[in-house]
PDB file of N, CA and C in Angstrom:
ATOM      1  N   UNK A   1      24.963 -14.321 -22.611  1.00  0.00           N
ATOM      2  CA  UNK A   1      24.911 -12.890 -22.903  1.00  0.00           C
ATOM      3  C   UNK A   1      23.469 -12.485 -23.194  1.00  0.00           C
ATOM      4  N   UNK A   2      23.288 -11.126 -22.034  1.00  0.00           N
ATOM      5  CA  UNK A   2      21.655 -11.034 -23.102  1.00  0.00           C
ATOM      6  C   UNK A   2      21.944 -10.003 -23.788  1.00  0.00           C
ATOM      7  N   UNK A   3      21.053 -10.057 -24.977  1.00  0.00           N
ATOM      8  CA  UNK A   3      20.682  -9.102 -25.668  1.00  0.00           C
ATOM      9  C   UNK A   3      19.346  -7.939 -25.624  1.00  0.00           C
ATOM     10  N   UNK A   4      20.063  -7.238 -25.454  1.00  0.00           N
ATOM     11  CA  UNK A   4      19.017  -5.800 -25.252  1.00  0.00           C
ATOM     12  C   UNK A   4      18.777  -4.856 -26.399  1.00  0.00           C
ATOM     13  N   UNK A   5      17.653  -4.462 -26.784  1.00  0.00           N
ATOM     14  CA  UNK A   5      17.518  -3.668 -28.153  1.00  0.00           C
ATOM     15  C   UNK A   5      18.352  -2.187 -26.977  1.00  0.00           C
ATOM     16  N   UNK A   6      18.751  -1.445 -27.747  1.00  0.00           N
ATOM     17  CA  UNK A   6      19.753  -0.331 -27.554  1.00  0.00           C
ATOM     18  C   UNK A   6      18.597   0.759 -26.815  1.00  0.00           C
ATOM     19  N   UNK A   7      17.914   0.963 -27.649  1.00  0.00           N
ATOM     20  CA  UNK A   7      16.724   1.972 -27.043  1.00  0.00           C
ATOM     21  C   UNK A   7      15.825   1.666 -25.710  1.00  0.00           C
ATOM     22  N   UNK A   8      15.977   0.314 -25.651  1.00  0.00           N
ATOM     23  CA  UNK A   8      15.189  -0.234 -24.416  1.00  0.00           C
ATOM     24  C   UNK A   8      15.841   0.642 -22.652  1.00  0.00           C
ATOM     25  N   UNK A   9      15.184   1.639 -22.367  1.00  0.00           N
ATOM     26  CA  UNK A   9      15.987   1.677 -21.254  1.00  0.00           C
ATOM     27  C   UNK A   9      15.523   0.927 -19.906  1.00  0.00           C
ATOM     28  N   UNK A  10      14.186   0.761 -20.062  1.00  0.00           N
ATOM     29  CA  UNK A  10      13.818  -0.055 -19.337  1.00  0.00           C
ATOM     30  C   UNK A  10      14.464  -1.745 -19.243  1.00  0.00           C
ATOM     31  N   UNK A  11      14.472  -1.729 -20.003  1.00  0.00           N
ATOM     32  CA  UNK A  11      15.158  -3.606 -20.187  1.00  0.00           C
ATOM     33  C   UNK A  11      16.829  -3.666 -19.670  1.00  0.00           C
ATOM     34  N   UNK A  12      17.763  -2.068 -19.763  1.00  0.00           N
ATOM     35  CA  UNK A  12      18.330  -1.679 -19.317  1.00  0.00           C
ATOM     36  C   UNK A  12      18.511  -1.429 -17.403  1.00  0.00           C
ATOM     37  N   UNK A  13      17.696  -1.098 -17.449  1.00  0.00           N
ATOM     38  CA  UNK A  13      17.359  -0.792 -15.720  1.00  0.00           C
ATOM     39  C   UNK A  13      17.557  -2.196 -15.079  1.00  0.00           C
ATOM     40  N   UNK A  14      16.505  -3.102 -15.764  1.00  0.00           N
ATOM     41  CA  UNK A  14      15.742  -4.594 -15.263  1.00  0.00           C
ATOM     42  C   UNK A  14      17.045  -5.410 -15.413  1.00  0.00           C
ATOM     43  N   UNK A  15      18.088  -4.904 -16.493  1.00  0.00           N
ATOM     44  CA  UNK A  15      19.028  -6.008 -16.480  1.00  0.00           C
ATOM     45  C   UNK A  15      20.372  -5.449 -14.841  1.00  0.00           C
ATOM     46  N   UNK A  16      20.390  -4.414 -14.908  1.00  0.00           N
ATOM     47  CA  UNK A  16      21.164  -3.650 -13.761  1.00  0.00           C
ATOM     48  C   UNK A  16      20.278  -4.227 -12.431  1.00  0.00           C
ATOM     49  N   UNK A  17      19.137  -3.902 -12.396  1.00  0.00           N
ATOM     50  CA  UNK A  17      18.448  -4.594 -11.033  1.00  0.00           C
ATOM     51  C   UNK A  17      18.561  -6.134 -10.495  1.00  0.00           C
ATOM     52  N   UNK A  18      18.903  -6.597 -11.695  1.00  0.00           N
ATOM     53  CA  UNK A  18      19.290  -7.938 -11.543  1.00  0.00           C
ATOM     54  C   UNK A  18      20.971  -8.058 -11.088  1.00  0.00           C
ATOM     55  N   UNK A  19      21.586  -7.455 -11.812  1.00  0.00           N
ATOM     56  CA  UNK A  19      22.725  -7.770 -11.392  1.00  0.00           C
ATOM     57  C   UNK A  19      23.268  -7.520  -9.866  1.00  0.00           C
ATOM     58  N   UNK A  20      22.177  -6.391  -9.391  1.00  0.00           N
ATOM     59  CA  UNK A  20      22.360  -5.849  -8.204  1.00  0.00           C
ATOM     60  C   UNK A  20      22.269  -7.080  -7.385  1.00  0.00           C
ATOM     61  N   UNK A  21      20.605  -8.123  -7.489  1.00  0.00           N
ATOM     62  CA  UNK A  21      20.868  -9.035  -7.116  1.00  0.00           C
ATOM     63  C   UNK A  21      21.651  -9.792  -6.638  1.00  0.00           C
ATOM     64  N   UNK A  22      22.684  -9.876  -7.722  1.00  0.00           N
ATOM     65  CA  UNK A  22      24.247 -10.804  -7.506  1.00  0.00           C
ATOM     66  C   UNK A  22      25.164 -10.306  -7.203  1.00  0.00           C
ATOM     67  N   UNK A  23      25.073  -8.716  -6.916  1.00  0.00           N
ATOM     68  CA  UNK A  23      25.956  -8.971  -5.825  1.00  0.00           C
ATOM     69  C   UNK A  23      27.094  -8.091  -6.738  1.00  0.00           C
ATOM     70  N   UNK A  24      26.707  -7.680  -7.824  1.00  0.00           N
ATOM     71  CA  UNK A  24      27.481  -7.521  -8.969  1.00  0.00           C
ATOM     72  C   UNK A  24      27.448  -6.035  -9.318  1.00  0.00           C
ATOM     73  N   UNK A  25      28.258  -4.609  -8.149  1.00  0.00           N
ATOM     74  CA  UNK A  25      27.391  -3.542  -8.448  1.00  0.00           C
ATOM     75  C   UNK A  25      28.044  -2.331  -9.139  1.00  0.00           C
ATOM     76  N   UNK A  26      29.060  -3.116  -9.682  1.00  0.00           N
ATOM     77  CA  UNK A  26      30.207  -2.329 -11.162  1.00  0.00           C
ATOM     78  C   UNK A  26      29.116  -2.701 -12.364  1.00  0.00           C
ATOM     79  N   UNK A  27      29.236  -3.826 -12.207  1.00  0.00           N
ATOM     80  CA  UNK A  27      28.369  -4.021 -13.227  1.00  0.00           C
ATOM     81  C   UNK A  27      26.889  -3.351 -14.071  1.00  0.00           C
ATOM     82  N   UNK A  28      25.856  -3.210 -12.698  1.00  0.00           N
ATOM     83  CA  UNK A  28      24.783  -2.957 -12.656  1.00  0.00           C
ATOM     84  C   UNK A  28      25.229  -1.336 -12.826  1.00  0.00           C
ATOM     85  N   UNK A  29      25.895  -0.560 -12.312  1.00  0.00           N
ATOM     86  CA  UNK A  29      26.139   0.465 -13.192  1.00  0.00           C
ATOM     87  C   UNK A  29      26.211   0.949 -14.266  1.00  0.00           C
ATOM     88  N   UNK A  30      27.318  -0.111 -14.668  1.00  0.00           N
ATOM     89  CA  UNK A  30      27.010  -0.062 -16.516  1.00  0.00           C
ATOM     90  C   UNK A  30      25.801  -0.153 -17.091  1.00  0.00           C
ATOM     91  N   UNK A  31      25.068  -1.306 -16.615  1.00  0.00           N
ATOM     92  CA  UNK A  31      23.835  -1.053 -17.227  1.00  0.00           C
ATOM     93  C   UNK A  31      22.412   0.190 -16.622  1.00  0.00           C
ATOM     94  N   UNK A  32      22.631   0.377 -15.889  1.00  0.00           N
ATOM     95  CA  UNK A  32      22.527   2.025 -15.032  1.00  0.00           C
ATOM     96  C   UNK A  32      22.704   3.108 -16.426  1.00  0.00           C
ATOM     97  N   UNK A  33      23.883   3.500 -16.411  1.00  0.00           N
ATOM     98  CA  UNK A  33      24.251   4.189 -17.282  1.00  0.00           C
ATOM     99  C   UNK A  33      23.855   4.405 -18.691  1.00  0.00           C
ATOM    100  N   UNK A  34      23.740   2.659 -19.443  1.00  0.00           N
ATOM    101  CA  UNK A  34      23.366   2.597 -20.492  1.00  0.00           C
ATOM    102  C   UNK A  34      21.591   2.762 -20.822  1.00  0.00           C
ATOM    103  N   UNK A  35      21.102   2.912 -19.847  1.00  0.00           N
ATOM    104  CA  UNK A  35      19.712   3.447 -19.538  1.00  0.00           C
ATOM    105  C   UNK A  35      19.596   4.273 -19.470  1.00  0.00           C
ATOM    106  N   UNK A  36      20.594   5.571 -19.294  1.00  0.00           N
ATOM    107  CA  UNK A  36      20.642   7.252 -18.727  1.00  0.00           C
ATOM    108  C   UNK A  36      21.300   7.394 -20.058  1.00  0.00           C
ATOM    109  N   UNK A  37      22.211   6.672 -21.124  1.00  0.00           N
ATOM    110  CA  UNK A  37      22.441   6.816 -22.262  1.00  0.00           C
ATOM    111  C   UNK A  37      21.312   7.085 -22.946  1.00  0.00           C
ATOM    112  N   UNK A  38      20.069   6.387 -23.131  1.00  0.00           N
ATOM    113  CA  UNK A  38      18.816   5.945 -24.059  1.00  0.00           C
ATOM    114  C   UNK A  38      17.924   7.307 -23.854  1.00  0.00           C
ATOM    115  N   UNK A  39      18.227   7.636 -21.932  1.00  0.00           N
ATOM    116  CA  UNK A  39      16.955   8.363 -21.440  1.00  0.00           C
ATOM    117  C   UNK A  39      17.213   8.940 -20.220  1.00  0.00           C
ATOM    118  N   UNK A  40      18.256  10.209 -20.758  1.00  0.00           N
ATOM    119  CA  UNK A  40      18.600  10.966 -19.672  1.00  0.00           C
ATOM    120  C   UNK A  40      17.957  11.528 -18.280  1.00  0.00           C
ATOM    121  N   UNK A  41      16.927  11.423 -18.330  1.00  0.00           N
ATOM    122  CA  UNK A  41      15.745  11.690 -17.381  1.00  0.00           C
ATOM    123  C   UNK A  41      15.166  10.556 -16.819  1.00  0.00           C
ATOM    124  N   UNK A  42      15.591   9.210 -16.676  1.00  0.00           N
ATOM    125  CA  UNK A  42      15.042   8.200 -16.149  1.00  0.00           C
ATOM    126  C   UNK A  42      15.223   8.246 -14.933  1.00  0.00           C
ATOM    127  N   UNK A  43      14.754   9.182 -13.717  1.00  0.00           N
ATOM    128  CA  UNK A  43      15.078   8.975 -12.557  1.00  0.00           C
ATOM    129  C   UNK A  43      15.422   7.538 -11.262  1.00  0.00           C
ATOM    130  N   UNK A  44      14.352   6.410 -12.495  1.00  0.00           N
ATOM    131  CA  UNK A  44      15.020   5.112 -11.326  1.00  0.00           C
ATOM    132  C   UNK A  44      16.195   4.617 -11.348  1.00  0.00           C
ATOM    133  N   UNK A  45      17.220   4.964 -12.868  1.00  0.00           N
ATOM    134  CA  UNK A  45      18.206   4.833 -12.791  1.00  0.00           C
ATOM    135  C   UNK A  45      19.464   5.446 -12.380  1.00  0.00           C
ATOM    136  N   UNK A  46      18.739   6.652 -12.331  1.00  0.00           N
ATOM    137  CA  UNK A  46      20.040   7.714 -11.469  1.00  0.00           C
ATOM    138  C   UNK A  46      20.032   6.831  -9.992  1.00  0.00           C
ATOM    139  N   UNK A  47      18.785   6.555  -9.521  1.00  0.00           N
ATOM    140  CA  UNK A  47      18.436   6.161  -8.259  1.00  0.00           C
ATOM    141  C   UNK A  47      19.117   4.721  -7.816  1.00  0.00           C
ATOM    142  N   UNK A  48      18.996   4.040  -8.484  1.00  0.00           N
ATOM    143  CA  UNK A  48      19.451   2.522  -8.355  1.00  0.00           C
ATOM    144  C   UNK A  48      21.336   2.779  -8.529  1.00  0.00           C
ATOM    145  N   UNK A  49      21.849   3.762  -9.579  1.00  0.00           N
ATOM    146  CA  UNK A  49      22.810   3.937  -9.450  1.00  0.00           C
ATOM    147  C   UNK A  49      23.629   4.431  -8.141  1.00  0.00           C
ATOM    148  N   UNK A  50      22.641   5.271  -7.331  1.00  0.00           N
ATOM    149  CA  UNK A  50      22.941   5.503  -5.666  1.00  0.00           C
ATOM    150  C   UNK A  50      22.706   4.683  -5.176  1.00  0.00           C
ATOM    151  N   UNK A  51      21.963   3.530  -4.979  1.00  0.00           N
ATOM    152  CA  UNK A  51      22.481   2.862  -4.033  1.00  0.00           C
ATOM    153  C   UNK A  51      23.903   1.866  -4.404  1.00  0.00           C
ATOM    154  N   UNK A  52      23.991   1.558  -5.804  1.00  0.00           N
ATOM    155  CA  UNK A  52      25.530   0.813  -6.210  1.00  0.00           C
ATOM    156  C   UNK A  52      26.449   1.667  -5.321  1.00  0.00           C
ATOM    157  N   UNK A  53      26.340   3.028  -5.661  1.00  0.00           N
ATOM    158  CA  UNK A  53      27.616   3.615  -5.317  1.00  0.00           C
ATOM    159  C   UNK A  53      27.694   3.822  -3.924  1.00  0.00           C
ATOM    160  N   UNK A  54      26.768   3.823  -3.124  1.00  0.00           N
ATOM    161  CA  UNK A  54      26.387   3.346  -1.662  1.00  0.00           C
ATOM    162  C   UNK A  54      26.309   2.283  -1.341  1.00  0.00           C
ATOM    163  N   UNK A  55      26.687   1.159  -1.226  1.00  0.00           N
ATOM    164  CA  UNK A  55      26.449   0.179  -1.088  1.00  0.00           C
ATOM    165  C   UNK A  55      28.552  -0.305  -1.179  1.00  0.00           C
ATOM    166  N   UNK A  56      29.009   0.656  -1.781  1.00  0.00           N
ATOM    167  CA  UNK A  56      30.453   0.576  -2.354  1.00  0.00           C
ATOM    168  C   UNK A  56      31.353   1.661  -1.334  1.00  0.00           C
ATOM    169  N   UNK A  57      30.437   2.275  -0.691  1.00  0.00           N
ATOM    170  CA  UNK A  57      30.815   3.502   0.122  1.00  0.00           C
ATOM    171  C   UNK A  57      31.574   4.861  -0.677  1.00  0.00           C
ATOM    172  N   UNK A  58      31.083   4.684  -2.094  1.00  0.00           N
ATOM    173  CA  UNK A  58      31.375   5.603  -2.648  1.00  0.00           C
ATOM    174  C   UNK A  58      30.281   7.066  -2.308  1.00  0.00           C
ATOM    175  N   UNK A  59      30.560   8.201  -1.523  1.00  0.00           N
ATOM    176  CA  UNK A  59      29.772   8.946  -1.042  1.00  0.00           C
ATOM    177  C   UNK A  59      29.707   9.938  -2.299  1.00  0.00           C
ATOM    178  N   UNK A  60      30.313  10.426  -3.028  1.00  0.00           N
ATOM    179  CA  UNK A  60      30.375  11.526  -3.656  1.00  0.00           C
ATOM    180  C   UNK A  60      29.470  11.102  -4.835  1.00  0.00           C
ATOM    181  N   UNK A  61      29.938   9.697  -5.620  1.00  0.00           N
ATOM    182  CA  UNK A  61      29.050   9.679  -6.516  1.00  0.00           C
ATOM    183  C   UNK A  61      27.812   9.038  -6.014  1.00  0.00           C
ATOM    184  N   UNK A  62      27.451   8.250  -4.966  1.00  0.00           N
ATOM    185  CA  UNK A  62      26.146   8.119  -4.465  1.00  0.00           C
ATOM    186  C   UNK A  62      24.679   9.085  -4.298  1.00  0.00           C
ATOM    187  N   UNK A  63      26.125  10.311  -3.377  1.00  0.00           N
ATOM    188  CA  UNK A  63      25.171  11.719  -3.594  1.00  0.00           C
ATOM    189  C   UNK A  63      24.320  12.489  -4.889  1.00  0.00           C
ATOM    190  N   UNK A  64      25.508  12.350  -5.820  1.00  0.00           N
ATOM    191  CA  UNK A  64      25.537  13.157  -6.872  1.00  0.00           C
ATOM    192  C   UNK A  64      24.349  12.262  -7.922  1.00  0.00           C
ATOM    193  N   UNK A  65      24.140  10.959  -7.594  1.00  0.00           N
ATOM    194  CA  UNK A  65      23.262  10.618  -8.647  1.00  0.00           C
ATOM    195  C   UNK A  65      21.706  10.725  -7.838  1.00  0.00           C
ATOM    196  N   UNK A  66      21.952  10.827  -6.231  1.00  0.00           N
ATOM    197  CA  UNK A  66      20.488  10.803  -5.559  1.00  0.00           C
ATOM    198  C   UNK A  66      20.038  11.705  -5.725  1.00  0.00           C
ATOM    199  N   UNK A  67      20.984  12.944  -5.567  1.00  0.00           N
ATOM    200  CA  UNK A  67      20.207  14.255  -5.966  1.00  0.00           C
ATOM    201  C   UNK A  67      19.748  14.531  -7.296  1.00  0.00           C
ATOM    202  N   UNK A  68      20.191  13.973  -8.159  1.00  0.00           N
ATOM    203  CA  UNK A  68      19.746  13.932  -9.778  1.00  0.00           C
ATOM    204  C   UNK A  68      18.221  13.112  -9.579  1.00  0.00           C
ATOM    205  N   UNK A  69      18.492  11.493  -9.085  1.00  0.00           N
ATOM    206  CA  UNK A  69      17.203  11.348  -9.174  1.00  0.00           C
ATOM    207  C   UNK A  69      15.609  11.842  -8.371  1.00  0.00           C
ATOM    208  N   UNK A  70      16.450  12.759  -7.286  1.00  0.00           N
ATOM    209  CA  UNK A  70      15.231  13.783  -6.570  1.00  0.00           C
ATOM    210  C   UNK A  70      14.948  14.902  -7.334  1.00  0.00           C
ATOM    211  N   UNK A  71      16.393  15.121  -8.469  1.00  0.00           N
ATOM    212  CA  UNK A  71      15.275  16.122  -9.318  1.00  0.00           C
ATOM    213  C   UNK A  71      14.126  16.169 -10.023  1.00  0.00           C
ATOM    214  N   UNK A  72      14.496  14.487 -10.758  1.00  0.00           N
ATOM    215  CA  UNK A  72      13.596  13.879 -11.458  1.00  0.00           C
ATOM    216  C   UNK A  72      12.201  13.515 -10.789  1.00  0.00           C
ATOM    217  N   UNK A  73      12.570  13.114 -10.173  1.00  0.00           N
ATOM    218  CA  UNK A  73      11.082  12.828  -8.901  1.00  0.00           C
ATOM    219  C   UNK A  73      11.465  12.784  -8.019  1.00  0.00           C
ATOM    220  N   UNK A  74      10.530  13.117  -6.846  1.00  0.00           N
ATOM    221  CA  UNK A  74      10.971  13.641  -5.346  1.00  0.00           C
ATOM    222  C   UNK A  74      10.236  12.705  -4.696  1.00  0.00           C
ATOM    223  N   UNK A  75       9.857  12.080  -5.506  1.00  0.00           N
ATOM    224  CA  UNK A  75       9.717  10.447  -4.113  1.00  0.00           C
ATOM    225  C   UNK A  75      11.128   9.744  -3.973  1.00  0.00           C
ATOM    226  N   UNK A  76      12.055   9.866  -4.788  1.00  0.00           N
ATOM    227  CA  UNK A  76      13.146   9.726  -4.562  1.00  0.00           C
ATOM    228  C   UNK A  76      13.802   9.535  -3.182  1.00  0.00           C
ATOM    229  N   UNK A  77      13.535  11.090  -2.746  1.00  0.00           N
ATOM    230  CA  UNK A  77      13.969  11.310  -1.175  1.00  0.00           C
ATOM    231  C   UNK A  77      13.800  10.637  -0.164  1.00  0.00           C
ATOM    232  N   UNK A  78      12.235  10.033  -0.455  1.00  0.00           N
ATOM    233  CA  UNK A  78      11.543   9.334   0.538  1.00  0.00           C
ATOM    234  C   UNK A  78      11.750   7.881   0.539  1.00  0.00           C
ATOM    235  N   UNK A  79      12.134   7.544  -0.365  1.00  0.00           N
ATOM    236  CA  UNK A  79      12.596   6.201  -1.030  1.00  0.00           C
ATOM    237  C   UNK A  79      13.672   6.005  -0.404  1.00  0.00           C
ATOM    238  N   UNK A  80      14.817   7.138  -0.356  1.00  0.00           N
ATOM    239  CA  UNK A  80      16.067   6.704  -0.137  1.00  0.00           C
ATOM    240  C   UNK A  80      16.487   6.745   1.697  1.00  0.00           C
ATOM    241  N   UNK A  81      14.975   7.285   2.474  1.00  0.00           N
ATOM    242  CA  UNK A  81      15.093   7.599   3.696  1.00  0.00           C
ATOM    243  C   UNK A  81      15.075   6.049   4.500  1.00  0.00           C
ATOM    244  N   UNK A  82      14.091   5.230   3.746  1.00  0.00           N
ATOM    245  CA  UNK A  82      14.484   3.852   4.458  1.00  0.00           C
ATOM    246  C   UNK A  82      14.896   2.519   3.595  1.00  0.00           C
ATOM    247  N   UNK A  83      15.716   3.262   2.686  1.00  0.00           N
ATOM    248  CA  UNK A  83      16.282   2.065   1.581  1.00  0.00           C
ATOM    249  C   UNK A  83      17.425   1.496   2.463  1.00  0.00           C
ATOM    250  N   UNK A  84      17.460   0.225   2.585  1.00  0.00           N
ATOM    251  CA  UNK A  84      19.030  -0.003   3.064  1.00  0.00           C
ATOM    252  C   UNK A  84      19.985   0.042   2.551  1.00  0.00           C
ATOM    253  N   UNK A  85      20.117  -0.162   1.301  1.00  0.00           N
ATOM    254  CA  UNK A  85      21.478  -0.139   0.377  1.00  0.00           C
ATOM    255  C   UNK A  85      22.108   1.577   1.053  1.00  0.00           C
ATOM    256  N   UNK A  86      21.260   2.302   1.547  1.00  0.00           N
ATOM    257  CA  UNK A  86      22.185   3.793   1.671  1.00  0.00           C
ATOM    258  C   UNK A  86      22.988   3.248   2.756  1.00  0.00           C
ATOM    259  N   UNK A  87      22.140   2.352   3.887  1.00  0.00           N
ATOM    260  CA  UNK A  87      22.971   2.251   5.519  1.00  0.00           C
ATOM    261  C   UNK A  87      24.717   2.647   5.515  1.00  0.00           C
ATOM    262  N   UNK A  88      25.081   2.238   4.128  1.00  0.00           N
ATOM    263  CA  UNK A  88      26.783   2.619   4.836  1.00  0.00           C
ATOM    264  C   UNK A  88      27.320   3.965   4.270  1.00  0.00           C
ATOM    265  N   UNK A  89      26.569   4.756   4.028  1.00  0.00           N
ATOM    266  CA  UNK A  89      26.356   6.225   4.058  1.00  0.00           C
ATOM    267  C   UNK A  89      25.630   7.230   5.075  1.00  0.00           C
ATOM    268  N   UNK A  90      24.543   6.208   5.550  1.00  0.00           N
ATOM    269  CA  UNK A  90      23.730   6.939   6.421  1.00  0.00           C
ATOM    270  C   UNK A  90      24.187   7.990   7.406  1.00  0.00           C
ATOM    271  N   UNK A  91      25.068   7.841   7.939  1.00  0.00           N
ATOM    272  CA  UNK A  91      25.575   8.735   8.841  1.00  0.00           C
ATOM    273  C   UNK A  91      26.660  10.032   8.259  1.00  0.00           C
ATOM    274  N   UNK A  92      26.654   9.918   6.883  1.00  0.00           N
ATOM    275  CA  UNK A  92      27.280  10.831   6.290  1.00  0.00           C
ATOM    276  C   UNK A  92      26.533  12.335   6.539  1.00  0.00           C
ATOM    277  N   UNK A  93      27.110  13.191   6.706  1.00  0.00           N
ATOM    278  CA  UNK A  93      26.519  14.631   7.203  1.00  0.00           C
ATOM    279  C   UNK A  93      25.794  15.239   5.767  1.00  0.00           C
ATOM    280  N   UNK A  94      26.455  14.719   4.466  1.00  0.00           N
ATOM    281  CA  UNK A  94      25.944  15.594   3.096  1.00  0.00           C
ATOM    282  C   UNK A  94      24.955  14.740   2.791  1.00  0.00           C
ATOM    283  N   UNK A  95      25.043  13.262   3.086  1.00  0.00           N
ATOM    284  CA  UNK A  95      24.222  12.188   2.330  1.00  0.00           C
ATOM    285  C   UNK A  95      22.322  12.952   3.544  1.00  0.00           C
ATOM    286  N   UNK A  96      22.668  12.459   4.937  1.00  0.00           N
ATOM    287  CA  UNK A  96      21.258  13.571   5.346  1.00  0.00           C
ATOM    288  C   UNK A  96      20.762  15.087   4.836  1.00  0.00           C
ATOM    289  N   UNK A  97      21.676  15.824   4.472  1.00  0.00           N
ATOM    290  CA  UNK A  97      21.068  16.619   4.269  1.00  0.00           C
ATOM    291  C   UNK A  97      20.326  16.599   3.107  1.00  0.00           C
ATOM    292  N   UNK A  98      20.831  15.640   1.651  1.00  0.00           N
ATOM    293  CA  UNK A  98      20.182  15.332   0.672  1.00  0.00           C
ATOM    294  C   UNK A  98      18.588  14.894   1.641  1.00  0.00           C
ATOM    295  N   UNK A  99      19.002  13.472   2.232  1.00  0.00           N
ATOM    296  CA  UNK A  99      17.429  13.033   2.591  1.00  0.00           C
ATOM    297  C   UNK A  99      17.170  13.502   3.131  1.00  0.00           C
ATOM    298  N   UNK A 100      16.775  14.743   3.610  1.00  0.00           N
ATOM    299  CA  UNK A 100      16.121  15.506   4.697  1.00  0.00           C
ATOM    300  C   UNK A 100      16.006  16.828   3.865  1.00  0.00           C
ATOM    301  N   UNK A 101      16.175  16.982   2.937  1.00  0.00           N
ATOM    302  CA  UNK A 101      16.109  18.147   1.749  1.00  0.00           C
ATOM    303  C   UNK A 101      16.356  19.746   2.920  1.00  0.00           C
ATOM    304  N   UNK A 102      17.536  19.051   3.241  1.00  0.00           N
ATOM    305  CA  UNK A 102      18.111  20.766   4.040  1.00  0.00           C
ATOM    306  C   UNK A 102      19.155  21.607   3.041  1.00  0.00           C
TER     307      UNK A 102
END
């Protein structure tokens, strides 16, 4: 088990990025989340949370957290134009118009 000081959202993120690693991407949400708990405005975690939920072919919440993290920063967009974790969304008609900011 690791232990994470509560406020850490970064150590939060790093432990979710890892889990992504394995393959593990319920998981890495949670710790997603518990980073957007600490620091509602952390845009890499809205971001990393789209690709979990892309990667799951969940389109609605994939969308809904990419566009959060393009509010936060708009390299976002550009990030997510050749990330692969989107590929099994890519052809979604709402998921382009996010990356293509139409």
């Amino acid at each position: 088990m690791i232990r994470l000081k509560p406020n850490a959202h970064k150590a939060w993120e790093k432990r979710g990025t890892a889990l992504v690693r394995l393959g593990r991407d319920r998981e890495a949400i949670a710790s997603f989340n518990k980073a957007l708990e600490v620091k509602p405005d952390y845009a890499r975690a809205h971001y990393y949370k789209a690709t979990c939920y892309a990667r799951q072919e969940k389109v609605e919440p994939a969308i809904a957290s990419l566009q959060r993290a393009i509010e936060l920063d708009s390299r976002s967009q550009e990030d997510a134009k050749s990330d692969q974790a989107f590929s099994a969304i890519l052809a979604n008609k709402a998921f382009q118009q996010v990356i293509n900011g139409a």
